[in-house]
Protein backbone atom coordinates (compact mmCIF):
# COMPACT_ATOMS: atom_id res chain seq x y z
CA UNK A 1 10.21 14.74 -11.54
CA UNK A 2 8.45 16.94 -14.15
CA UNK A 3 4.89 15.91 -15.84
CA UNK A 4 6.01 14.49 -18.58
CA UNK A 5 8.72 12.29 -16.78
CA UNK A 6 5.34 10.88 -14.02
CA UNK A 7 3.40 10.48 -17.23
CA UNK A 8 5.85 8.45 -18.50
CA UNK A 9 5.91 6.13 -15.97
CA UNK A 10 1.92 6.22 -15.19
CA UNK A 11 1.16 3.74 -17.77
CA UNK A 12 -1.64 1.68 -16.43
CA UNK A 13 -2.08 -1.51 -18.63
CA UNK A 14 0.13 -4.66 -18.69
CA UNK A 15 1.67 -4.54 -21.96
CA UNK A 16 2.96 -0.72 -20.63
CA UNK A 17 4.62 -2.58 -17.36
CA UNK A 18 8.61 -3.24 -18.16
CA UNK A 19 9.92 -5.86 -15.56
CA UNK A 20 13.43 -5.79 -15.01
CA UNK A 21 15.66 -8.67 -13.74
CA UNK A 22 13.93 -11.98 -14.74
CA UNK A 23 16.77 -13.80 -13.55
CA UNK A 24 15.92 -12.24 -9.67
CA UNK A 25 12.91 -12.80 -10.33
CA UNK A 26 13.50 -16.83 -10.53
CA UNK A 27 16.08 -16.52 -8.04
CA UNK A 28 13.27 -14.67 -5.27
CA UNK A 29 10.86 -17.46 -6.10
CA UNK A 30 12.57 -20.24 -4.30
CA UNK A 31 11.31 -21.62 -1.11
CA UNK A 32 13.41 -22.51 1.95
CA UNK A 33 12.84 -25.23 4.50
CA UNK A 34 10.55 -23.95 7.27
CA UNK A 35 12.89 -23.76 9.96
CA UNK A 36 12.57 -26.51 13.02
CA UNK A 37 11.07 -25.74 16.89
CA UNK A 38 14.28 -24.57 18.60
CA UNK A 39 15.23 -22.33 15.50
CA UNK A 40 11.99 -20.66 15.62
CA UNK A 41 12.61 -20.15 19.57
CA UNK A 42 16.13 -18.77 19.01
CA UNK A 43 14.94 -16.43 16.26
CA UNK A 44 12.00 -15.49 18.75
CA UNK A 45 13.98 -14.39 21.28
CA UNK A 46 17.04 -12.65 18.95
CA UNK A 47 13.87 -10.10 17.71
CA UNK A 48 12.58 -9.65 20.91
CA UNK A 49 15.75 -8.31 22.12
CA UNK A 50 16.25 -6.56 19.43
CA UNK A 51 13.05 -4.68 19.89
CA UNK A 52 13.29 -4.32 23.20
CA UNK A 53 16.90 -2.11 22.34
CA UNK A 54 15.49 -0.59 19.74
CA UNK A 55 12.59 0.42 21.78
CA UNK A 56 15.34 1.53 23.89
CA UNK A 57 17.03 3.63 21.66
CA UNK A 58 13.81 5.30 20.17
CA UNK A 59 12.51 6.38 23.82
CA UNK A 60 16.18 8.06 24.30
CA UNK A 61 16.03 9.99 20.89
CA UNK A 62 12.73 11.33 21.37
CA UNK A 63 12.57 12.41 24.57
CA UNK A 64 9.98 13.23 27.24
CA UNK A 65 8.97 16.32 25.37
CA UNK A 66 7.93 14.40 22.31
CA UNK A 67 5.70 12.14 24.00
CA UNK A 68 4.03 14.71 25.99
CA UNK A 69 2.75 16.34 22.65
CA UNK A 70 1.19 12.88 22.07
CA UNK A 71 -0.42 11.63 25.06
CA UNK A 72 -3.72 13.38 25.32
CA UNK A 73 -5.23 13.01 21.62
CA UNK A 74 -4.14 12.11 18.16
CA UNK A 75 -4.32 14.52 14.88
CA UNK A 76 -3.13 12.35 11.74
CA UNK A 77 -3.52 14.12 8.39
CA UNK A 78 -4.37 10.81 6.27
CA UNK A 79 -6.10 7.57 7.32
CA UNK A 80 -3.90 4.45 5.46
CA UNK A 81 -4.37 1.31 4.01
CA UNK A 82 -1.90 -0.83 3.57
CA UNK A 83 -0.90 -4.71 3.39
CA UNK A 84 0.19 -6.14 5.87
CA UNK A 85 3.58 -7.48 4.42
CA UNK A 86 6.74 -6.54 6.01
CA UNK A 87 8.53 -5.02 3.15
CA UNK A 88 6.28 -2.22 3.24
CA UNK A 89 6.29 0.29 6.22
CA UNK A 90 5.05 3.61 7.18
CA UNK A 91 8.70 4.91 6.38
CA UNK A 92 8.19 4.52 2.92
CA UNK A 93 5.38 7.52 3.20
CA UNK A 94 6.72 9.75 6.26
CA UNK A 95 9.80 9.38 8.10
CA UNK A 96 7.59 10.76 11.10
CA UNK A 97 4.86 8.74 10.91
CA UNK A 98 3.61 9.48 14.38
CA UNK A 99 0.63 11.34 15.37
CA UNK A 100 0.35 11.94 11.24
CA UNK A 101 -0.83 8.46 9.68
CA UNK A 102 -3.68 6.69 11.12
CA UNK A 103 -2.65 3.54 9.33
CA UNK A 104 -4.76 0.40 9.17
CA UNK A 105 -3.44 -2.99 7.55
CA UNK A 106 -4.57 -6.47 6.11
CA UNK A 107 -3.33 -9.15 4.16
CA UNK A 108 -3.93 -7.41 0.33
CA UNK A 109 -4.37 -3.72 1.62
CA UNK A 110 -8.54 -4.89 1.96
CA UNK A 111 -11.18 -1.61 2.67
CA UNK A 112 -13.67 -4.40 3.52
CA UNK A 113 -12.26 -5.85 6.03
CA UNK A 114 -11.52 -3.24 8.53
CA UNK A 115 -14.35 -0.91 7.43
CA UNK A 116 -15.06 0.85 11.04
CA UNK A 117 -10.89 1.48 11.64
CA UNK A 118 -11.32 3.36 8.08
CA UNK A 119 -14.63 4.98 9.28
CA UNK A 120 -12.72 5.94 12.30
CA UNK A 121 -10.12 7.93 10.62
CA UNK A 122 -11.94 9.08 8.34
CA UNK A 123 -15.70 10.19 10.36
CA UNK A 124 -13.76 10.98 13.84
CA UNK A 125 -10.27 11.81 13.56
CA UNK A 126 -11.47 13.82 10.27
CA UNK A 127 -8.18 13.17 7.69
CA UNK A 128 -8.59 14.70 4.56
CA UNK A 129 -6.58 11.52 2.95
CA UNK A 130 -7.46 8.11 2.71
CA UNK A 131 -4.42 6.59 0.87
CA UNK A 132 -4.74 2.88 -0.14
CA UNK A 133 -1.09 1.40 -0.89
CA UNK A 134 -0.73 -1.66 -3.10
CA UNK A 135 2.36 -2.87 -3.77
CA UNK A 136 4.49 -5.17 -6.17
CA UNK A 137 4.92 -8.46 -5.73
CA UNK A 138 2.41 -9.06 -3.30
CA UNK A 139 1.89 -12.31 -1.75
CA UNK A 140 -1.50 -12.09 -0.99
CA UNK A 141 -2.62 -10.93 -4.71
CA UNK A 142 -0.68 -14.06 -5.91
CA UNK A 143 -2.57 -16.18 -4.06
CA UNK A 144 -5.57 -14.96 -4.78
CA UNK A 145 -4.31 -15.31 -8.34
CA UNK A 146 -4.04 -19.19 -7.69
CA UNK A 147 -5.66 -22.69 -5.82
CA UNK A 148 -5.55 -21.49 -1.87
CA UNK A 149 -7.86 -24.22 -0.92
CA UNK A 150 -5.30 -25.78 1.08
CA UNK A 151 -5.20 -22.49 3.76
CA UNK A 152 -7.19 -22.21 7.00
CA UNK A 153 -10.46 -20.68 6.92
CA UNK A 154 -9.51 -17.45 8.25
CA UNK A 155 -6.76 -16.72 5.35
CA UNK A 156 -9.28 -18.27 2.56
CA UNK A 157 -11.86 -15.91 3.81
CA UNK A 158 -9.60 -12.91 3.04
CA UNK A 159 -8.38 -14.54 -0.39
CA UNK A 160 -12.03 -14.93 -1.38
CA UNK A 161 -12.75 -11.05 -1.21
CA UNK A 162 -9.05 -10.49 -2.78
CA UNK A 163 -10.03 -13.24 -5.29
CA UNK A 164 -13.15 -11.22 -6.54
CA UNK A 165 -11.57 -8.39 -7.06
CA UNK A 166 -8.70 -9.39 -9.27
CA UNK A 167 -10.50 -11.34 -11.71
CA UNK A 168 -12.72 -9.10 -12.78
CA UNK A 169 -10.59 -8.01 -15.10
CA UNK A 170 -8.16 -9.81 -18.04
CA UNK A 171 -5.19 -10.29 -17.12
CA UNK A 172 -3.00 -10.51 -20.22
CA UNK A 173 0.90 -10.85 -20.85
CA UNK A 174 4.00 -13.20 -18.76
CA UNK A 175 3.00 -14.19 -15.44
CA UNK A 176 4.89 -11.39 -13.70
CA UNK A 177 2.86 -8.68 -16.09
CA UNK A 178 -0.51 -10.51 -14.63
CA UNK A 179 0.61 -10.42 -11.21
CA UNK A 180 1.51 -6.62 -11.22
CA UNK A 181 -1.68 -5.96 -13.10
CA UNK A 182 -3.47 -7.49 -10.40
CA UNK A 183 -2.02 -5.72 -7.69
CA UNK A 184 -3.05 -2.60 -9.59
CA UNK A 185 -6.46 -3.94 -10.18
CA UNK A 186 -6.85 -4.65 -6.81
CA UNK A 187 -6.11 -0.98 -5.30
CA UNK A 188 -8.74 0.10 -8.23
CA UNK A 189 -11.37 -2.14 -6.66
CA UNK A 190 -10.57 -1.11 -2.86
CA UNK A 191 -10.75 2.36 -4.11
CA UNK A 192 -13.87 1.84 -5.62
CA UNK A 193 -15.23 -0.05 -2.07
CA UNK A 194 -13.87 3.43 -0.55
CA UNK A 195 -16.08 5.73 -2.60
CA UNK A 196 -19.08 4.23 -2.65
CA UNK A 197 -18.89 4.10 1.21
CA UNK A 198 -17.53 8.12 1.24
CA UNK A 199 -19.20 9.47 -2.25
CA UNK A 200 -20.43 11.96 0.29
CA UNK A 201 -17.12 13.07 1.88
CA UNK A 202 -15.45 12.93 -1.80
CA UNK A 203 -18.42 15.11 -3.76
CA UNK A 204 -17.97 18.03 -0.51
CA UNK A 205 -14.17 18.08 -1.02
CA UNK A 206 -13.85 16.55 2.48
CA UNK A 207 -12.01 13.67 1.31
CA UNK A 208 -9.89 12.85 -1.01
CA UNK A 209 -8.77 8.81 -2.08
CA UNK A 210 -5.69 8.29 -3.42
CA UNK A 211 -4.84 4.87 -4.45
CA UNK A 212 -0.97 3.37 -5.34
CA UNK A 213 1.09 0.98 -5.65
CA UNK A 214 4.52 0.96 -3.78
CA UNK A 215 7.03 -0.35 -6.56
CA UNK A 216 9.32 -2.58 -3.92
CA UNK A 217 10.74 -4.41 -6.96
CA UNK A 218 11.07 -1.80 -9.35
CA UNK A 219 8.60 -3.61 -11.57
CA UNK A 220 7.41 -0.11 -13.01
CA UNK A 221 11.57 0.22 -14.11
CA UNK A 222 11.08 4.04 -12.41
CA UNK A 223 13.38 3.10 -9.17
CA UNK A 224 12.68 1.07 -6.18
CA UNK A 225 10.61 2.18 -3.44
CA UNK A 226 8.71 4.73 -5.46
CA UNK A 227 5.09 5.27 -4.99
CA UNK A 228 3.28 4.98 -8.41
CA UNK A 229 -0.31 6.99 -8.42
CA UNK A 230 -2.97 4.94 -10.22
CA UNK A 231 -6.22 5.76 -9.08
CA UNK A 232 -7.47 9.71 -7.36
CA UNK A 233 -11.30 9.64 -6.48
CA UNK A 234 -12.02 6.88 -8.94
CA UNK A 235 -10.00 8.52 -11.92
CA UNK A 236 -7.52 5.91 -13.47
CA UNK A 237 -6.65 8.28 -16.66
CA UNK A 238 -3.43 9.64 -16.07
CA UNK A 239 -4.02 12.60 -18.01
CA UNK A 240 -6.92 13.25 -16.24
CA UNK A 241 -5.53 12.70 -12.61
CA UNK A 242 -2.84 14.85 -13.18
CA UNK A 243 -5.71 17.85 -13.47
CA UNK A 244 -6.30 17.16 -10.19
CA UNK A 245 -5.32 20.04 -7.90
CA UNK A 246 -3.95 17.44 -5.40
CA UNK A 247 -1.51 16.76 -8.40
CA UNK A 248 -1.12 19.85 -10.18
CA UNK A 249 0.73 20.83 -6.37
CA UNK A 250 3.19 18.41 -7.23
CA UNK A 251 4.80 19.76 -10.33
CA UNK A 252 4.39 23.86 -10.00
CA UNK A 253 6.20 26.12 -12.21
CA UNK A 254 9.98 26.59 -12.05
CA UNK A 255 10.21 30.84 -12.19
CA UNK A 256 13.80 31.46 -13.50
C-alpha cells in the first residue's frame, strides 16, 4: 500500500466511514436461544478435546528445541492491549506471537483496568511498543453505547469506565457510523490514559503508543482483517502521523 492509498483509507470522522453490507449487518444482529444445560455440557467437552489435540499437535510442530529457547525468560518486542472478544487474536498481528507480544486483554481493550500488567511490559520487560487494538463491531463499546443496568456488577463496572470514554464525544450519522466512531473514540481515550501514565517513556523515545482499530467487518471498506492506524503518541491527524518515523518505515522509496 503506498501513502496515498493508507491516507485514503485513514479518514477519522463518521461521515468519512463507508459501511458495506447493511443487509449482514441486520442479518449478524439476531439473537439465538441460549442453549439448554446438557448442550452447554456437550459443547464443553467437544472444545476441550479439541484443545487438548490441538495442544497436541502444536507441542509436535514445535519441538523440544523451541521450548527450550523459552523456558528461562521472556523478550517480547511490544506490550498489547486488546479486547477480549474472540474474533480478535494475536494472529491477526504476528503469526509467532510467542516470546514477541506481551499481550494483555479486557472487555473494550481498557488501559485502566489492568494498569500494573501494562506497567509490567512496559517498566520490566522494557518493549518499545505499547499497541492498543480496537476493533469493529465491538460488543463491549455497544453496550456502553446503551442501558446495561440489567448486567452484574462486575461487567457494569467495566461499562462505566467504557461508558465515559465514548461519550465524550458526538457521535453523529446511522447507528452503525456511531458505533464505529465509538470504537475509534475509545482507542483515542485509552491512548490518552497510556500517555499520561508514560509521557516520560514517550518524550525519551523509549516508547512509542500506537493505537488501532482491527477492521473485522470491513467497516473501513479497505478489506477485512486490516489494522487501521488512528492514533501514534496522541497524534490523530493522519497527515501528521504519517511523519512519524515509525510510519515513514512503512512506505520507503521504490529505487527502479
Amino acid at each position: 500500500m503506498n501513502k496515498r492509498t493508507f491516507l485514503k483509507f485513514f479518514a477519522l470522522t463518521s461521515s468519512s466511514l463507508v459501511l458495506a453490507n447493511g443487509a449482514e449487518h441486520a442479518a449478524s444482529a439476531s439473537h439465538h436461544a441460549a442453549p439448554n444445560p446438557q448442550e452447554l455440557q456437550e459443547m464443553a467437552q467437544k472444545m476441550f478435546g479439541e484443545i487438548i489435540s490441538q495442544n497436541d499437535y502444536y507441542v509436535n510442530h514445535q519441538g523440544s528445541a523451541f521450548f527450550e529457547k523459552l523456558k528461562n525468560s521472556q523478550h517480547p518486542r511490544a506490550t498489547v492491549i486488546g479486547c477480549s472478544d474472540s474474533r480478535f487474536q494475536s494472529d491477526a498481528l504476528d503469526k509467532t506471537a510467542e516470546n514477541d507480544l506481551f499481550i494483555i486483554r479486557n472487555i473494550g481493550n481498557q488501559f485502566s483496568s489492568n494498569m500494573g500488567s501494562v506497567e509490567y511490559g512496559i517498566r520490566h520487560l522494557n518493549t518499545p511498543l505499547l499497541i492498543i487494538v480496537g476493533h469493529s463491531r465491538c460488543g463491549a463499546i455497544k453496550a456502553a453505547l446503551g442501558d446495561y443496568s440489567a448486567e452484574g456488577p462486575h461487567i457494569i463496572n467495566e461499562l462505566d469506565s467504557l461508558s465515559l470514554a465514548v461519550r465524550k464525544t458526538s457521535l453523529t450519522g446511522t447507528e452503525e457510523a456511531k458505533w464505529l466512531s465509538a470504537v475509534i473514540s475509545n482507542v483515542h481515550q485509552q491512548a490518552f490514559y497510556a500517555h499520561k501514565e508514560f509521557k516520560g517513556d514517550v518524550e525519551s523515545g523509549k516508547l512509542t503508543i500506537v493505537g488501532v482499530v482491527y477492521d473485522l467487518a470491513n467497516d473501513f471498506n479497505n478489506g477485512y482483517g486490516r489494522l487501521k492506524v488512528v492514533n501514534l503518541n496522541g497524534e490523530t491527524n493522519p497527515e501528521k502521523i504519517m511523519q512519524f518515523p515509525l510510519m515513514k518505515s512503512l512506505f520507503k522509496p521504490v529505487h527502479v
